[in-house]
C-alpha atoms as a PDB file:
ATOM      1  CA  UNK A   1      -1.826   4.425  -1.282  1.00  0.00           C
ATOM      2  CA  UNK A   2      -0.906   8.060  -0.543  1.00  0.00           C
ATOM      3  CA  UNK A   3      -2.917  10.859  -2.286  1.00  0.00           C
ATOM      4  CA  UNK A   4      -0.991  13.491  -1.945  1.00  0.00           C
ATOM      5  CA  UNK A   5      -2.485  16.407  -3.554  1.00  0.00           C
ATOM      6  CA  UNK A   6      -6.154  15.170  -1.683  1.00  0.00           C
ATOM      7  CA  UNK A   7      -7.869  14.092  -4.763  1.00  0.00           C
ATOM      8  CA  UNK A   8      -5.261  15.101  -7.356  1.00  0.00           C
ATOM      9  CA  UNK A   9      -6.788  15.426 -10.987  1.00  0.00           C
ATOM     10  CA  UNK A  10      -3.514  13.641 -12.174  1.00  0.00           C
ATOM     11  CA  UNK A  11      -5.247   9.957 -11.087  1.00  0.00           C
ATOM     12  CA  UNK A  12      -5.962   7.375 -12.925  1.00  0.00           C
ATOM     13  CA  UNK A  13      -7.114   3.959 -12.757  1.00  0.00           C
ATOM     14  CA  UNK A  14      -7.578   0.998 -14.911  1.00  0.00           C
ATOM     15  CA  UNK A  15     -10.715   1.235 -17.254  1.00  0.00           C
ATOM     16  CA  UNK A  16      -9.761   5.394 -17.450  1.00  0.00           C
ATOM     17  CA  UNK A  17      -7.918   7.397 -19.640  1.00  0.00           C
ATOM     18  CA  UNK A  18      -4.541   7.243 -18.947  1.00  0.00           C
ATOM     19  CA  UNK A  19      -2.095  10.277 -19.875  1.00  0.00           C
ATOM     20  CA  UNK A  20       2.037  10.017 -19.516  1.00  0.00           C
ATOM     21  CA  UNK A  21       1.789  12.310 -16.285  1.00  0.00           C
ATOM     22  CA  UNK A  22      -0.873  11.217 -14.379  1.00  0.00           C
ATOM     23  CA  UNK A  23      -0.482   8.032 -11.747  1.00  0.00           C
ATOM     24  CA  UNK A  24      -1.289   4.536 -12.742  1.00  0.00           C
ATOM     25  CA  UNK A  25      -2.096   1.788 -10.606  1.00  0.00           C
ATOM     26  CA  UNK A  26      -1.121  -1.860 -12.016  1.00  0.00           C
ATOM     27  CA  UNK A  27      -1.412  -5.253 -10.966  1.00  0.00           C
ATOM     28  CA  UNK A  28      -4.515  -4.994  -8.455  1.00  0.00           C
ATOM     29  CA  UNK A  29      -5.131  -8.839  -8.198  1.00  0.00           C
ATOM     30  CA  UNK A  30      -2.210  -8.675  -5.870  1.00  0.00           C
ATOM     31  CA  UNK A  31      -4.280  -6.174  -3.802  1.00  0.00           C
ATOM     32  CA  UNK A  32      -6.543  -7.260  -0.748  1.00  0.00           C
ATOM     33  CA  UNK A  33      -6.973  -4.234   1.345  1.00  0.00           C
ATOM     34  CA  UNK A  34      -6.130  -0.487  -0.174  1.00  0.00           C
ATOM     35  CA  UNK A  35      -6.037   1.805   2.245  1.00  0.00           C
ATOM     36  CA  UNK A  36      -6.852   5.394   1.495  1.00  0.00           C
ATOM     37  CA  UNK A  37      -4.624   8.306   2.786  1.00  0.00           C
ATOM     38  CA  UNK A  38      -4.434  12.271   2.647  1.00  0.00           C
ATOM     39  CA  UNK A  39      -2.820  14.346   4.701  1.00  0.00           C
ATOM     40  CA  UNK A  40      -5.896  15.170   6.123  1.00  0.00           C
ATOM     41  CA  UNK A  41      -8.530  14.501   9.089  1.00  0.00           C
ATOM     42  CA  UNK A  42     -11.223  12.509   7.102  1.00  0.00           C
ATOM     43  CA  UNK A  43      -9.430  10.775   3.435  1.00  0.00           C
ATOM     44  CA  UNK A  44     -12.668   9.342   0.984  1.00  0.00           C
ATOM     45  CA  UNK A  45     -11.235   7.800  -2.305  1.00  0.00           C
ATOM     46  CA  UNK A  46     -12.086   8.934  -5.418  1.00  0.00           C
ATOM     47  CA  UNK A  47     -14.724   6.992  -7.047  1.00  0.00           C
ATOM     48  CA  UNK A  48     -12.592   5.330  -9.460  1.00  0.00           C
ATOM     49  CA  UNK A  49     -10.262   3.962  -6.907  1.00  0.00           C
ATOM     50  CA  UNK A  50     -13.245   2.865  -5.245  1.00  0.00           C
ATOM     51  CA  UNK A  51     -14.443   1.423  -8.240  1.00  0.00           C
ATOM     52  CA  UNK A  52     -11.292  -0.506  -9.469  1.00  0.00           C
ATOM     53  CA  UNK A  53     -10.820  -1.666  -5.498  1.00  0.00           C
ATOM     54  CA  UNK A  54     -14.238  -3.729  -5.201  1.00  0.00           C
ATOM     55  CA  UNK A  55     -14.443  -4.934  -8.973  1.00  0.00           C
ATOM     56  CA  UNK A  56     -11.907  -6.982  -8.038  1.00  0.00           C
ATOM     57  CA  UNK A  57     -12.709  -7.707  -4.369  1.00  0.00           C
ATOM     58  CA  UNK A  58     -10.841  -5.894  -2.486  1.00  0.00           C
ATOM     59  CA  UNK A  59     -11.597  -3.295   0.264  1.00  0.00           C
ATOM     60  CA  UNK A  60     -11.358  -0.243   0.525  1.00  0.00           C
ATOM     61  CA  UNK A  61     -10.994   1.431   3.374  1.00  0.00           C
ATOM     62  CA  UNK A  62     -11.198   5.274   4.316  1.00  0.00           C
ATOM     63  CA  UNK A  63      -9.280   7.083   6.712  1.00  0.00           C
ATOM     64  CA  UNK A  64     -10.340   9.341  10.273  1.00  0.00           C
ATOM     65  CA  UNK A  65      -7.393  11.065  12.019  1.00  0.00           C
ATOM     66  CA  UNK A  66      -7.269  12.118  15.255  1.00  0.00           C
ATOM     67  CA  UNK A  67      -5.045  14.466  16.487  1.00  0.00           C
END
């Protein structure tokens, strides 16, 4: 999962509000590993993707760039 806008306010994940332009992620029971990426050095999900990741066992994992 890209984020590209580092922690855009136009996320949104299941068990949220959900509005026609923001970004919805569907069918997470096909999901075993999300990992988290912005165009940064150090990428931390949001809480909610956090959230919706381990409620239904899957990790999530952050991101540390080196370059």
């Amino acid at each position: 999962m890209t984020d590209y806008n580092a922690n855009s306010p136009h996320e949104v994940c299941q068990g949220t509000i959900r509005h026609e332009e923001e970004y919805f992620a569907q069918f997470w029971q096909h999901i075993d590993i999300l990992v988290y990426f912005v165009r940064r050095h150090i990428a931390i999900p949001r809480p909610t993707w956090a959230n919706a990741g381990h409620r239904i066992g899957a990790q999530v994992l952050r991101l540390l760039i080196f370059e």
